[in-house]
C-alpha atoms as a PDB file:
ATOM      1  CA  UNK A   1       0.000   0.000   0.000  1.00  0.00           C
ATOM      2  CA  UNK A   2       1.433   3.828  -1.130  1.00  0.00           C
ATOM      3  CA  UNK A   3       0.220   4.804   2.279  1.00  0.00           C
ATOM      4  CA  UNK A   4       2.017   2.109   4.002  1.00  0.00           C
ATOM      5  CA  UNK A   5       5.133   2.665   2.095  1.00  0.00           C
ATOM      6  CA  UNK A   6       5.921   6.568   2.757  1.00  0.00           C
ATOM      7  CA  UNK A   7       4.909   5.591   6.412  1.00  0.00           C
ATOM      8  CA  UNK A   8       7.742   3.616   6.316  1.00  0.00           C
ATOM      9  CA  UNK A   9      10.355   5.437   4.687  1.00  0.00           C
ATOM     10  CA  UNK A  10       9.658   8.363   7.023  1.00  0.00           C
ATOM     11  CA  UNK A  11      10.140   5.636   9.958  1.00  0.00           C
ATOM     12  CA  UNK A  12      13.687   3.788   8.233  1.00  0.00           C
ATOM     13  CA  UNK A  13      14.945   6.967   6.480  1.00  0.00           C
ATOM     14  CA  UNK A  14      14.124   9.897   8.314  1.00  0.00           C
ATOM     15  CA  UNK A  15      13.523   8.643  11.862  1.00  0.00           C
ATOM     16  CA  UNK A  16      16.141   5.929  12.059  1.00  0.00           C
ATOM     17  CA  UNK A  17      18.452   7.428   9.489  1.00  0.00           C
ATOM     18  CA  UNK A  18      19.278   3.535   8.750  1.00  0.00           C
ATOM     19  CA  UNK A  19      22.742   3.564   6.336  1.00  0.00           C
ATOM     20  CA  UNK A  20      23.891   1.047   3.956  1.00  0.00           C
ATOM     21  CA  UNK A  21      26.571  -0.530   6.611  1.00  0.00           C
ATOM     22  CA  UNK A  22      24.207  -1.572   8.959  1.00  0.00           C
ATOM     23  CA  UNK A  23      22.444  -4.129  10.099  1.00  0.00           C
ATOM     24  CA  UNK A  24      18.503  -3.524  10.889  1.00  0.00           C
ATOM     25  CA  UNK A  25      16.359  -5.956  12.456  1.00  0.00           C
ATOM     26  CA  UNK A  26      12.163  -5.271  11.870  1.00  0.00           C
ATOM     27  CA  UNK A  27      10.416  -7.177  14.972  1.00  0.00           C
ATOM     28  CA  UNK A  28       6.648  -7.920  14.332  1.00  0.00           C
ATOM     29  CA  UNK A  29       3.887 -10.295  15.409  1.00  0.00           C
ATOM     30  CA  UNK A  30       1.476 -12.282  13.329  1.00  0.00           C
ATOM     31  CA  UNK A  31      -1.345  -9.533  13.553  1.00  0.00           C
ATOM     32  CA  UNK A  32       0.790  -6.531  12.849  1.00  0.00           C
ATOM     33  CA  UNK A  33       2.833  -8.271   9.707  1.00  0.00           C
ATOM     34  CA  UNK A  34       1.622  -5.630   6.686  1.00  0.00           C
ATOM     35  CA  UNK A  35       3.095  -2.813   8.570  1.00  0.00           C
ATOM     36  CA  UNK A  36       6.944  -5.084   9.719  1.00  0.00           C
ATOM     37  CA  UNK A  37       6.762  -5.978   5.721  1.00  0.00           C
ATOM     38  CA  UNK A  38       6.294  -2.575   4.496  1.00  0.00           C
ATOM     39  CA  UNK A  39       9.434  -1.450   7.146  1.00  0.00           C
ATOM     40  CA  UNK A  40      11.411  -3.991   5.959  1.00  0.00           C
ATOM     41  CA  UNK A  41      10.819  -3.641   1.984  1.00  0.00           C
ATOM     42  CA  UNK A  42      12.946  -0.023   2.832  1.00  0.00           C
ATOM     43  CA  UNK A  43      15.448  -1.526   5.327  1.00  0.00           C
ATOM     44  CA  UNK A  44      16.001  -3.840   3.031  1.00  0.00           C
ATOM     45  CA  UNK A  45      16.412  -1.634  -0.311  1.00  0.00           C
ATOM     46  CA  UNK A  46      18.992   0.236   2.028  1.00  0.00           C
ATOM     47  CA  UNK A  47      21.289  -2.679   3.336  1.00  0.00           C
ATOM     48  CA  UNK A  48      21.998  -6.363   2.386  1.00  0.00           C
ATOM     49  CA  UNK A  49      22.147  -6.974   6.023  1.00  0.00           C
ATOM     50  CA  UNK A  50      18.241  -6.575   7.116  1.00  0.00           C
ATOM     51  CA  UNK A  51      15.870  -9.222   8.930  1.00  0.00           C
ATOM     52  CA  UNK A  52      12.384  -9.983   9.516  1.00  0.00           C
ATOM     53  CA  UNK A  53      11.208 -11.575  12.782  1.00  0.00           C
ATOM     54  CA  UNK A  54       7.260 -12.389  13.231  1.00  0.00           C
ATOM     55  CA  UNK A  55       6.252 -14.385  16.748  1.00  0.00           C
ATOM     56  CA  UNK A  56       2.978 -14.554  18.507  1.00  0.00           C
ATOM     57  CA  UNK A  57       1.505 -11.779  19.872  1.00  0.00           C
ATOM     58  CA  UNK A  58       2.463 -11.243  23.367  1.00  0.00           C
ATOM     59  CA  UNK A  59       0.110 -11.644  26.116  1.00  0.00           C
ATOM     60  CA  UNK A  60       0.666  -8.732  28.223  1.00  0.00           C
ATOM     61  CA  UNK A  61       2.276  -5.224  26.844  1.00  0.00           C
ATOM     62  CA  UNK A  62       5.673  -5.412  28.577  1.00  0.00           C
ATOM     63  CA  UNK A  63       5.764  -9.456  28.524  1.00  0.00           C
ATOM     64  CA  UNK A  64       9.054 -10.235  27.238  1.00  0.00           C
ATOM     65  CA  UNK A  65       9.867 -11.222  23.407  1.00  0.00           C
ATOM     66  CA  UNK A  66      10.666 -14.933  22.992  1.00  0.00           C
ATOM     67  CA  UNK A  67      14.401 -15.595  23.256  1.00  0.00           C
ATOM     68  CA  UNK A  68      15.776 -15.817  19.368  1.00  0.00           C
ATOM     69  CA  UNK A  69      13.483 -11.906  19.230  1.00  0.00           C
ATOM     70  CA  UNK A  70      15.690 -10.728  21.838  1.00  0.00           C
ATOM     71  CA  UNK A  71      19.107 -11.978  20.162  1.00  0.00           C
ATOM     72  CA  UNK A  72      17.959 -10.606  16.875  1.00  0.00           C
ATOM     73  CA  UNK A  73      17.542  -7.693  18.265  1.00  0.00           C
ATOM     74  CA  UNK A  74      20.449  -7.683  21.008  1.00  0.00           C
ATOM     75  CA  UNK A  75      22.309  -8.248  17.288  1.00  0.00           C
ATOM     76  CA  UNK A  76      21.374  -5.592  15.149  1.00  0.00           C
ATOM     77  CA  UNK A  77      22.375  -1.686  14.756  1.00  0.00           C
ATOM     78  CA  UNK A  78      19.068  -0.663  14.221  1.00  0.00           C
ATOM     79  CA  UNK A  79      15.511  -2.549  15.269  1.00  0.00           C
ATOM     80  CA  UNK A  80      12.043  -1.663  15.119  1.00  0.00           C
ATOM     81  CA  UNK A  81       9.341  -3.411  16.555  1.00  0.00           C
ATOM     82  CA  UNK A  82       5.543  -2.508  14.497  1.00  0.00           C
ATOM     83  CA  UNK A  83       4.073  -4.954  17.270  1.00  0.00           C
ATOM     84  CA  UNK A  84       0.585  -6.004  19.262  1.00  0.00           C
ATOM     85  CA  UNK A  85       2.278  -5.919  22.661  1.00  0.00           C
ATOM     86  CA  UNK A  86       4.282  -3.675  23.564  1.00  0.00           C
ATOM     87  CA  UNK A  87       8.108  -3.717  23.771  1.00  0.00           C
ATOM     88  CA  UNK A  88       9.236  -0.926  25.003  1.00  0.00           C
ATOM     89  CA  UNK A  89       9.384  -1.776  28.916  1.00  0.00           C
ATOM     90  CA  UNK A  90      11.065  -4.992  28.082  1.00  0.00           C
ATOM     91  CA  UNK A  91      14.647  -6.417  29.403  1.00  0.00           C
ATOM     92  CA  UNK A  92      14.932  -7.408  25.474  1.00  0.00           C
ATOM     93  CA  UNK A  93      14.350  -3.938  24.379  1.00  0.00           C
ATOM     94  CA  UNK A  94      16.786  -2.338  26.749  1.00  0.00           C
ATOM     95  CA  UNK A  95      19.434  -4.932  25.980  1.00  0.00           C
ATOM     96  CA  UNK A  96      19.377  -4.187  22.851  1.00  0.00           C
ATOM     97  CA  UNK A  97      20.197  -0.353  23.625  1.00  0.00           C
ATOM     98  CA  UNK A  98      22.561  -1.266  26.131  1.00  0.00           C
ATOM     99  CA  UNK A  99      24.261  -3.406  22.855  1.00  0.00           C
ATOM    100  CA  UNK A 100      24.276  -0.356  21.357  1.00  0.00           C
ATOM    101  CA  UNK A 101      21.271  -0.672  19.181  1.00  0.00           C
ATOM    102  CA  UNK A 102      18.826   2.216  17.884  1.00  0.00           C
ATOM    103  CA  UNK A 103      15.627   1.101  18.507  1.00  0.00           C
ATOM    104  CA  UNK A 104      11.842   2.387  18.011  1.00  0.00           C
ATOM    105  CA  UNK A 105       9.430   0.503  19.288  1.00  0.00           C
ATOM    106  CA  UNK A 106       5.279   0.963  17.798  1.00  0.00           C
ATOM    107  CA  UNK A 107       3.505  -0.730  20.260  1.00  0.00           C
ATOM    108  CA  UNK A 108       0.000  -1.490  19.377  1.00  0.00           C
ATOM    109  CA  UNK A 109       0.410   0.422  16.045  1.00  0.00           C
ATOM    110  CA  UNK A 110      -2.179  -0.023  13.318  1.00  0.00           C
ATOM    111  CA  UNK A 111      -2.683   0.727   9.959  1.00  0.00           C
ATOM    112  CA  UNK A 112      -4.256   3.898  10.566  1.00  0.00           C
ATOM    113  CA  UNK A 113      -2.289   5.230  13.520  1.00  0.00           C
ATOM    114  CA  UNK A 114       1.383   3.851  11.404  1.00  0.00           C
ATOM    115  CA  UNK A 115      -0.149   6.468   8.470  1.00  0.00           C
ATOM    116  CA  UNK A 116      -1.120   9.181  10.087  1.00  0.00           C
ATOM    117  CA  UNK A 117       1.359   9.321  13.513  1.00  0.00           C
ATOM    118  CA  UNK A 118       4.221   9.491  11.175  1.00  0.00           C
ATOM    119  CA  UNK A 119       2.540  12.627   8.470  1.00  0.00           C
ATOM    120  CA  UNK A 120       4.541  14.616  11.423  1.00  0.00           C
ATOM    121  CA  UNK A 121       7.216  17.195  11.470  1.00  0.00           C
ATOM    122  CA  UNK A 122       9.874  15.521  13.958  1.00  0.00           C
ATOM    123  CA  UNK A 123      11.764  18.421  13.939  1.00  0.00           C
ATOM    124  CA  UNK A 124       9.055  20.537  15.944  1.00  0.00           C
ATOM    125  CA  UNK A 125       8.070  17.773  18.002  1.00  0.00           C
ATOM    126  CA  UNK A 126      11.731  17.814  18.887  1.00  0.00           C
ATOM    127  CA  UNK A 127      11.716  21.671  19.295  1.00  0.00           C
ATOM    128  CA  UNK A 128       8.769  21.598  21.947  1.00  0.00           C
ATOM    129  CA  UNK A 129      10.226  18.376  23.748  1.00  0.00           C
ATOM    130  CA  UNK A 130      13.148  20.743  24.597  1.00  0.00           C
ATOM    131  CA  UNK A 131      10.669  23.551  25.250  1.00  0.00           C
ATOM    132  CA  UNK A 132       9.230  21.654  28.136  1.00  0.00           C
ATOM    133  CA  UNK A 133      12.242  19.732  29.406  1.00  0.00           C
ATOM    134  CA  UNK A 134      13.317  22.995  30.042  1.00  0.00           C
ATOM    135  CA  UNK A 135      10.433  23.929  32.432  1.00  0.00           C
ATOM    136  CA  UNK A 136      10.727  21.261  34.974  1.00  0.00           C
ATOM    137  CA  UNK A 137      14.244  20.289  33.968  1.00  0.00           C
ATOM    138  CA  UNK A 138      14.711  21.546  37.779  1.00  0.00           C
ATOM    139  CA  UNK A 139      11.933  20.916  39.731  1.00  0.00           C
ATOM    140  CA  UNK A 140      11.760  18.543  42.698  1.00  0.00           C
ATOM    141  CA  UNK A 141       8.184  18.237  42.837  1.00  0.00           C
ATOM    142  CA  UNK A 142       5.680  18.116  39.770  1.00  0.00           C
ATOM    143  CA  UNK A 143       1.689  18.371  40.493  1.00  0.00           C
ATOM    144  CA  UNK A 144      -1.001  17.931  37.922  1.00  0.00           C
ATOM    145  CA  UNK A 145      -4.390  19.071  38.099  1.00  0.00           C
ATOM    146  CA  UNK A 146      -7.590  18.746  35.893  1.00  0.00           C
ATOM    147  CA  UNK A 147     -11.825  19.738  35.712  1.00  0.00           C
ATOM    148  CA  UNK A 148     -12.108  16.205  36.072  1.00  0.00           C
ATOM    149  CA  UNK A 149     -10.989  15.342  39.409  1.00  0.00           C
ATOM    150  CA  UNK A 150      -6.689  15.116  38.956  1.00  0.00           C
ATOM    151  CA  UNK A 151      -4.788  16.271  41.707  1.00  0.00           C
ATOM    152  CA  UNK A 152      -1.986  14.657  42.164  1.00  0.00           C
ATOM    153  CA  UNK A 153       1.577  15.030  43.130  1.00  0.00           C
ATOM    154  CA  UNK A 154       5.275  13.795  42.060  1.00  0.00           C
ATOM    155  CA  UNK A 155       8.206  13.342  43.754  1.00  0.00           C
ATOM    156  CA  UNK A 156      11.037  13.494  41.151  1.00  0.00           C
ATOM    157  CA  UNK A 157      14.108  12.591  43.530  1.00  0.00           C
ATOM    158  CA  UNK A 158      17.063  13.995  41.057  1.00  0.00           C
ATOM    159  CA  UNK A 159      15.596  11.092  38.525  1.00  0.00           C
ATOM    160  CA  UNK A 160      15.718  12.560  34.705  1.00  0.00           C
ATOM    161  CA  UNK A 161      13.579  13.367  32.843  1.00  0.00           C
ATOM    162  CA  UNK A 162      13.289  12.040  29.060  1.00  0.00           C
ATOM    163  CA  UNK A 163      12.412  12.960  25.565  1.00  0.00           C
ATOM    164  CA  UNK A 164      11.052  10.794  22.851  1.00  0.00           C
ATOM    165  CA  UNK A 165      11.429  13.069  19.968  1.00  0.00           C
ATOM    166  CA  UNK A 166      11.317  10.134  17.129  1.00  0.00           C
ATOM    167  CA  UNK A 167      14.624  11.578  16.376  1.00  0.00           C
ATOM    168  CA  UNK A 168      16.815   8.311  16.906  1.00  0.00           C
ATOM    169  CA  UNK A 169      20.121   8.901  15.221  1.00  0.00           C
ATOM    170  CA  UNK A 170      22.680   7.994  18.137  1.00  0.00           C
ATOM    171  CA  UNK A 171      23.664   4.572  19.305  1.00  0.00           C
ATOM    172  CA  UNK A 172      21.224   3.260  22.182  1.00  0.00           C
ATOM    173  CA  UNK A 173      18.816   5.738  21.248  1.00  0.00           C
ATOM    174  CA  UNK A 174      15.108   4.583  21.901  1.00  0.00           C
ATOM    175  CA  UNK A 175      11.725   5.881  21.010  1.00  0.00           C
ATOM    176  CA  UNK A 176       8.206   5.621  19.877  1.00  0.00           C
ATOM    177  CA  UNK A 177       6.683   5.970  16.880  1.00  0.00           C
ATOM    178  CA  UNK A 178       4.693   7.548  16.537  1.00  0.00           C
ATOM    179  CA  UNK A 179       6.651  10.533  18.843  1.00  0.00           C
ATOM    180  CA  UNK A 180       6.668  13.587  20.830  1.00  0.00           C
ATOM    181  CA  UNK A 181       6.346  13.788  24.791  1.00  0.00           C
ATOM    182  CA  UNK A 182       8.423  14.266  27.670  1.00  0.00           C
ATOM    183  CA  UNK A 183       8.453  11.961  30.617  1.00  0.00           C
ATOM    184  CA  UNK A 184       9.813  11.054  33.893  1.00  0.00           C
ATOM    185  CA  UNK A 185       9.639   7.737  36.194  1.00  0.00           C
ATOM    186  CA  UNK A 186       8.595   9.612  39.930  1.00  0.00           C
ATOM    187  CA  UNK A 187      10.595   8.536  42.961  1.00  0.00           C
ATOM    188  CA  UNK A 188       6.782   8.680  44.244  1.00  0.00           C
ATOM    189  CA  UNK A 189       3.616  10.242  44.162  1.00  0.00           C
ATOM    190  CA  UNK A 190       0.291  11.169  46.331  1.00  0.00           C
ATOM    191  CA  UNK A 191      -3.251  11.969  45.358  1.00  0.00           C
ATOM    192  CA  UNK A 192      -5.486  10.830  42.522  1.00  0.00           C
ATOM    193  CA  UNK A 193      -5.764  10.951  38.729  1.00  0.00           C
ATOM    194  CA  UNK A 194      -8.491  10.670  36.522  1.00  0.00           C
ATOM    195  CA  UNK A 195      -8.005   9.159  33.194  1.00  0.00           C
ATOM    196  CA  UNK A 196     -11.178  10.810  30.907  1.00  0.00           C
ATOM    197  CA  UNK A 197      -9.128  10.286  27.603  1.00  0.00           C
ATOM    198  CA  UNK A 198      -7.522   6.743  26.567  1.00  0.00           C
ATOM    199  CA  UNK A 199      -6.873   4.082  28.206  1.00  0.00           C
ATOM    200  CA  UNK A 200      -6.779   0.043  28.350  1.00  0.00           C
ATOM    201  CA  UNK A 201      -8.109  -2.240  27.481  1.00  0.00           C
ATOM    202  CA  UNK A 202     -11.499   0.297  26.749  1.00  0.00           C
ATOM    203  CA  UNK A 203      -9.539   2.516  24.147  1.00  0.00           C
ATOM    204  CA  UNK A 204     -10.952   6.092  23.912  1.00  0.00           C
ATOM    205  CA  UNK A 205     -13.708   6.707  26.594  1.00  0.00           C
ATOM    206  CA  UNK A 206     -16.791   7.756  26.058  1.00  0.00           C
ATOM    207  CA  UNK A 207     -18.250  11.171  27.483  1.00  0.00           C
ATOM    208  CA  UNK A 208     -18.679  11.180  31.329  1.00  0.00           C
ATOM    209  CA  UNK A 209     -16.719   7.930  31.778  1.00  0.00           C
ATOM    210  CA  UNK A 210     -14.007   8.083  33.589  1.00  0.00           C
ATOM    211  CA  UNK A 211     -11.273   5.839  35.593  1.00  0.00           C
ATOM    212  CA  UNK A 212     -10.106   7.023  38.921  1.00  0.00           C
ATOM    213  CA  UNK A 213      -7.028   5.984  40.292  1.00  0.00           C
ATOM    214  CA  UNK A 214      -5.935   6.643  43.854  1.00  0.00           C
ATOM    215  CA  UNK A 215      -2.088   6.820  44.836  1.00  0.00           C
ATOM    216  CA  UNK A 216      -0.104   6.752  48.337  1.00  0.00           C
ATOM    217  CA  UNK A 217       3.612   6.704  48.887  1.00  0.00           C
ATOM    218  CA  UNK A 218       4.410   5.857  44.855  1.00  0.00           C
ATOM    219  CA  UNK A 219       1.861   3.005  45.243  1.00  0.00           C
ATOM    220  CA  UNK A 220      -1.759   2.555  43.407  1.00  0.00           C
ATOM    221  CA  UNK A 221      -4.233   1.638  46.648  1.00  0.00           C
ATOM    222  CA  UNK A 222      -7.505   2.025  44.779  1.00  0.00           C
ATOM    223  CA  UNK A 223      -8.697   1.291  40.906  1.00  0.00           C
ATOM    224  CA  UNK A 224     -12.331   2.212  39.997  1.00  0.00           C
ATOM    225  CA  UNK A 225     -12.274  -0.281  37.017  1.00  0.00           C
ATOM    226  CA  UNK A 226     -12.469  -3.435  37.099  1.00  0.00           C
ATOM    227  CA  UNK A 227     -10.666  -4.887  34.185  1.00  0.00           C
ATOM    228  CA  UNK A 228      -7.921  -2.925  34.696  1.00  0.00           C
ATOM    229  CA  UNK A 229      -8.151  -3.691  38.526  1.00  0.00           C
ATOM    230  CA  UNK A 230      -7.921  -7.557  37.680  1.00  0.00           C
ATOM    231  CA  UNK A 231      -4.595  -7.000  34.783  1.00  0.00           C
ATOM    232  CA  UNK A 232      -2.708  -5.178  38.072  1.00  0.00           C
ATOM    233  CA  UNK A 233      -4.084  -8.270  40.165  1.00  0.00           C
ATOM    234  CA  UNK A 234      -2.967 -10.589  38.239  1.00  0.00           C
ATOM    235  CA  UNK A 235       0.227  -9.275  37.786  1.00  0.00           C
ATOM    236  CA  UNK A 236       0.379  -8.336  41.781  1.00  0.00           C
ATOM    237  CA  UNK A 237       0.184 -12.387  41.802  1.00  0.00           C
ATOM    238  CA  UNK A 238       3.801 -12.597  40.250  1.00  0.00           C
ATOM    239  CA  UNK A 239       5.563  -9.679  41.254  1.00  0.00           C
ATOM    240  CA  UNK A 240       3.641  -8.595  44.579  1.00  0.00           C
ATOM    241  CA  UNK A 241       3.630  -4.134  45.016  1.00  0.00           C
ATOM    242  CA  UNK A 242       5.353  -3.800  42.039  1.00  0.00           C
ATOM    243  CA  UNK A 243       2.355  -4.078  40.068  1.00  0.00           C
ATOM    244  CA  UNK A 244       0.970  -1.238  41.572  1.00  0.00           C
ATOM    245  CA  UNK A 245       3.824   0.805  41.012  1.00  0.00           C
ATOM    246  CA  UNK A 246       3.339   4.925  39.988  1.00  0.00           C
ATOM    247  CA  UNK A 247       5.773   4.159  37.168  1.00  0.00           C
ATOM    248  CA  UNK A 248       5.614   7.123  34.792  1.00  0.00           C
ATOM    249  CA  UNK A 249       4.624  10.752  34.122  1.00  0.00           C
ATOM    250  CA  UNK A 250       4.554  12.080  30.574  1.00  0.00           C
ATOM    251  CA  UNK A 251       3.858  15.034  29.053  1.00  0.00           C
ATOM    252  CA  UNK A 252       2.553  15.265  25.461  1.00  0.00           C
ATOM    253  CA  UNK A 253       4.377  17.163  22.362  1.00  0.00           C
ATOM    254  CA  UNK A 254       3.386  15.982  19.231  1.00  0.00           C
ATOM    255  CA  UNK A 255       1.288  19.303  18.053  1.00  0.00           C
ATOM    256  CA  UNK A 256      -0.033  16.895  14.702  1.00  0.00           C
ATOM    257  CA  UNK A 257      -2.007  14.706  16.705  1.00  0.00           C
ATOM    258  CA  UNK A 258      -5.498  17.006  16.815  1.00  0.00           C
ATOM    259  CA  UNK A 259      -7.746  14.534  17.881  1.00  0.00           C
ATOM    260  CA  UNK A 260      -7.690  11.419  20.479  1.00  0.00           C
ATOM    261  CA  UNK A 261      -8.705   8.433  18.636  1.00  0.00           C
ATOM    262  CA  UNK A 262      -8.697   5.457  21.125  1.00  0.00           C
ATOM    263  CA  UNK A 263      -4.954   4.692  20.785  1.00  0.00           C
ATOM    264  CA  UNK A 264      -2.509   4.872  23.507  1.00  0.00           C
ATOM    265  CA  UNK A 265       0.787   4.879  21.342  1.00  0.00           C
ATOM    266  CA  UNK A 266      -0.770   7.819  19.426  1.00  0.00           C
ATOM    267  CA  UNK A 267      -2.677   9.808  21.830  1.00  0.00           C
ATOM    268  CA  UNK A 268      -0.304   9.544  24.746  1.00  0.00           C
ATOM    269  CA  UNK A 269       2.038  11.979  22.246  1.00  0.00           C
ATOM    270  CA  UNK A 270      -0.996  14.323  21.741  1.00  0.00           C
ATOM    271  CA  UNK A 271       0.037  17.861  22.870  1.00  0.00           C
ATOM    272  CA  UNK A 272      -2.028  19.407  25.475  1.00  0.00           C
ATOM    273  CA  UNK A 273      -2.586  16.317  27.397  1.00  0.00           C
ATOM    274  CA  UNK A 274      -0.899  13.948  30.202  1.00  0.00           C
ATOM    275  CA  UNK A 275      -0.397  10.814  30.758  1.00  0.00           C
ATOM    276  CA  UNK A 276       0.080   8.362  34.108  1.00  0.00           C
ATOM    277  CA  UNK A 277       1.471   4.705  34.066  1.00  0.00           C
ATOM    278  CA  UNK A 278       1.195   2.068  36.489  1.00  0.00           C
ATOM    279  CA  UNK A 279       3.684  -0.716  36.516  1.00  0.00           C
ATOM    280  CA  UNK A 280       7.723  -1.385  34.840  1.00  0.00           C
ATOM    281  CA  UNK A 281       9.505   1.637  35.210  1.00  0.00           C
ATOM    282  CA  UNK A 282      13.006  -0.106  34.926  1.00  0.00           C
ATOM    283  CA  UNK A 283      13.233   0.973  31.046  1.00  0.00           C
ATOM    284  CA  UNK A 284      13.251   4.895  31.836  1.00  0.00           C
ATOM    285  CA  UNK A 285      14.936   5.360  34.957  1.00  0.00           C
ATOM    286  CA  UNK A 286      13.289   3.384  37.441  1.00  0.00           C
ATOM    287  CA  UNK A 287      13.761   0.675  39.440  1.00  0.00           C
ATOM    288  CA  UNK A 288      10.747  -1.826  39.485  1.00  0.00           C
ATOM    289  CA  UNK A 289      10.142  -4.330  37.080  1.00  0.00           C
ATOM    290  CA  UNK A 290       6.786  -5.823  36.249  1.00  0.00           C
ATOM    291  CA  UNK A 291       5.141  -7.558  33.377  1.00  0.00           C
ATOM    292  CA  UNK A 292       2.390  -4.300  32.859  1.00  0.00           C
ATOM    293  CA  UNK A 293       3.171  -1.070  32.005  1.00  0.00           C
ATOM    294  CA  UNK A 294      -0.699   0.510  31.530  1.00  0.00           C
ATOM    295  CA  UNK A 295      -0.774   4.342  30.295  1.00  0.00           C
ATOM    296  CA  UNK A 296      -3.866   6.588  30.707  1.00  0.00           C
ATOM    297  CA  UNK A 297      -4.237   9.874  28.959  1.00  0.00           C
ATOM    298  CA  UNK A 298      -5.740  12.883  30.782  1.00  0.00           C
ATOM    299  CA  UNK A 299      -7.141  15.605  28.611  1.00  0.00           C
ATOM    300  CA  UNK A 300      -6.749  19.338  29.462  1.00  0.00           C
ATOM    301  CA  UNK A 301      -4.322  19.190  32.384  1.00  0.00           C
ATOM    302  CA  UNK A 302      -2.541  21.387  34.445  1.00  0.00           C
ATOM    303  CA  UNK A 303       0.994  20.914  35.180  1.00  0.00           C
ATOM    304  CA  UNK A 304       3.105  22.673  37.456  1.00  0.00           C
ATOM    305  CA  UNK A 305       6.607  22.745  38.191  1.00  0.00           C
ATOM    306  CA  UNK A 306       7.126  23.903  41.851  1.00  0.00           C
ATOM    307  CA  UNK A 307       3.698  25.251  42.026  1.00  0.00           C
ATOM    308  CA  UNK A 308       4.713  27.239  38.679  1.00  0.00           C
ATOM    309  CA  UNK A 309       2.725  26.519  35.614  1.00  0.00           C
ATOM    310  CA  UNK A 310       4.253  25.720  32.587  1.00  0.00           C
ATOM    311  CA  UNK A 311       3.068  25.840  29.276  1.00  0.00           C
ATOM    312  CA  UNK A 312       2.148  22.911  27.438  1.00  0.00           C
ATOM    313  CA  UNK A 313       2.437  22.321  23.930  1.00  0.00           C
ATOM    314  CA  UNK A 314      -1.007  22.701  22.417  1.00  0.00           C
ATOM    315  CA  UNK A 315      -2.534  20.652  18.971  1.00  0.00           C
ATOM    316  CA  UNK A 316      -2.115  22.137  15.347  1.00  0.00           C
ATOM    317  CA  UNK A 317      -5.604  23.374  14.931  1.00  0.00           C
ATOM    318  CA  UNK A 318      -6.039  24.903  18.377  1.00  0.00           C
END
């Protein structure tokens, strides 16, 4: 598919930067395959030294990659992973970096989202990452606030703060793609946040429904919903409090993406909005590991930076 195809060389070529000397591994599952063969048809055209890898989906997003995924990409200069699952929280995925690898992960990506999340000027998502790094580059304590019922503080305890600007042209780079946010894994955090945007496994929420999550010393006590209450239980059963860990702040930058539309790798980036993650932290900064790493996306926040407010980056057509 055209569409497909000049998703993809925006991904290998411009994103990647992928050069004739290197190797590139594409890392896809069995439901995402159009979108790992389009990647590869221009990783391929560009080196002699490109793979494929399809597996089954995985069961949980964080769940690791089956073994020969992981040495594939462990192996490679460059890897991206179009898959079901997500890898990016993954002991695969930050082996890989550690190896030196560039990777960019597209966790849950779909037609549609692969198309549109990459019709994106990386260069100003890259411009406002900075722009808000440089607001609470400094700031001990972040608190975010919204209309429907956020209020909730971070402890940021000298931890840094990252930006996943799609711009992955250094060795053990990482990112997204689609890109564009800013984000930090807490030290801890109090309060409660209110997810009225996106979130799994429900996608993008309907008016008036909203999840509530309440949050003590860095720990999730209370879920409102019960799906997503049973995914942290079950997880809980392997790997006890860590399940319930506060594992991630982000703020969004990607000024293209107008419109929520009921995915999380897409509308997480969405500037002018939030989001909060329970579970593995251990691939940006933190120290727990878990097999769940669930992001909800809060519209219209408030964020301040030692009780300053900062200014987000706001959509397009605002």
């Amino acid at each position: 598919m055209p569409a497909l195809r000049a998703a993809a060389e925006t991904a290998v070529r411009q994103c990647l930067n992928l050069e004739a000397e290197e190797s590139c591994a594409v890392v896809t599952d069995d439901e995402r395959e159009p979108i790992g063969e389009a990647l590869y048809e221009v990783a391929a055209e560009i080196t002699d030294d490109a793979v494929i890898v399809r597996y089954p989906p995985g069961e949980t997003h964080g769940s690791e990659p089956p073994e020969p995924v992981a040495a594939a990409m462990a192996g490679a200069d460059v890897v991206l992973a179009p898959t079901t699952k997500s890898l990016s929280h993954t002991r695969a995925r930050t082996e890989a970096n550690e190896a030196g690898a560039r990777v960019a992960t597209l966790p849950g990506i779909t037609e549609d989202v692969f198309t549109t999340g990459l019709d994106a000027d990386y260069e100003s998502i890259a411009a406002h990452c900075e722009a808000v790094r440089e607001q609470v580059a400094d700031a001990d304590e972040i608190r975010v606030t919204t209309d429907a019922g956020t209020d909730i503080t971070f402890g940021v305890g000298g931890r840094e703060w990252f930006s996943d600007t799609g711009i992955v042209h250094e060795p053990g780079q990482m990112s997204n793609l689609p890109a564009g946010e800013v984000f930090i894994s807490p030290t801890t955090a109090n309060g409660r946040f209110v997810v009225d945007g996106t979130m799994r496994p429900h996608g993008l929420l309907e008016d008036g429904h909203r999840l509530t999550f309440d949050v003590e010393d860095g720990l999730v006590t209370h879920i409102s919903d019960d799906e997503i209450r049973a995914t942290v239980e079950d997880a809980a059963d392997e790997v006890g409090d860590a399940a319930y860990n506060l594992a991630e702040l982000g703020i969004g930058t990607n000024v293209a993406v107008t419109e929520l539309v009921g995915s999380v790798l897409l509308d997480e980036k969405a500037g002018g909005t939030v989001h909060i993650a329970i579970g593995d932290n251990a691939g940006i900064g933190g120290e727990t590991e878990a097999p769940i790493h669930l992001d909800g996306i809060l519209r219209e926040p408030t964020v301040f930076a030692e009780g300053e407010p900062i200014d987000l980056p706001q959509p397009d057509d605002s």
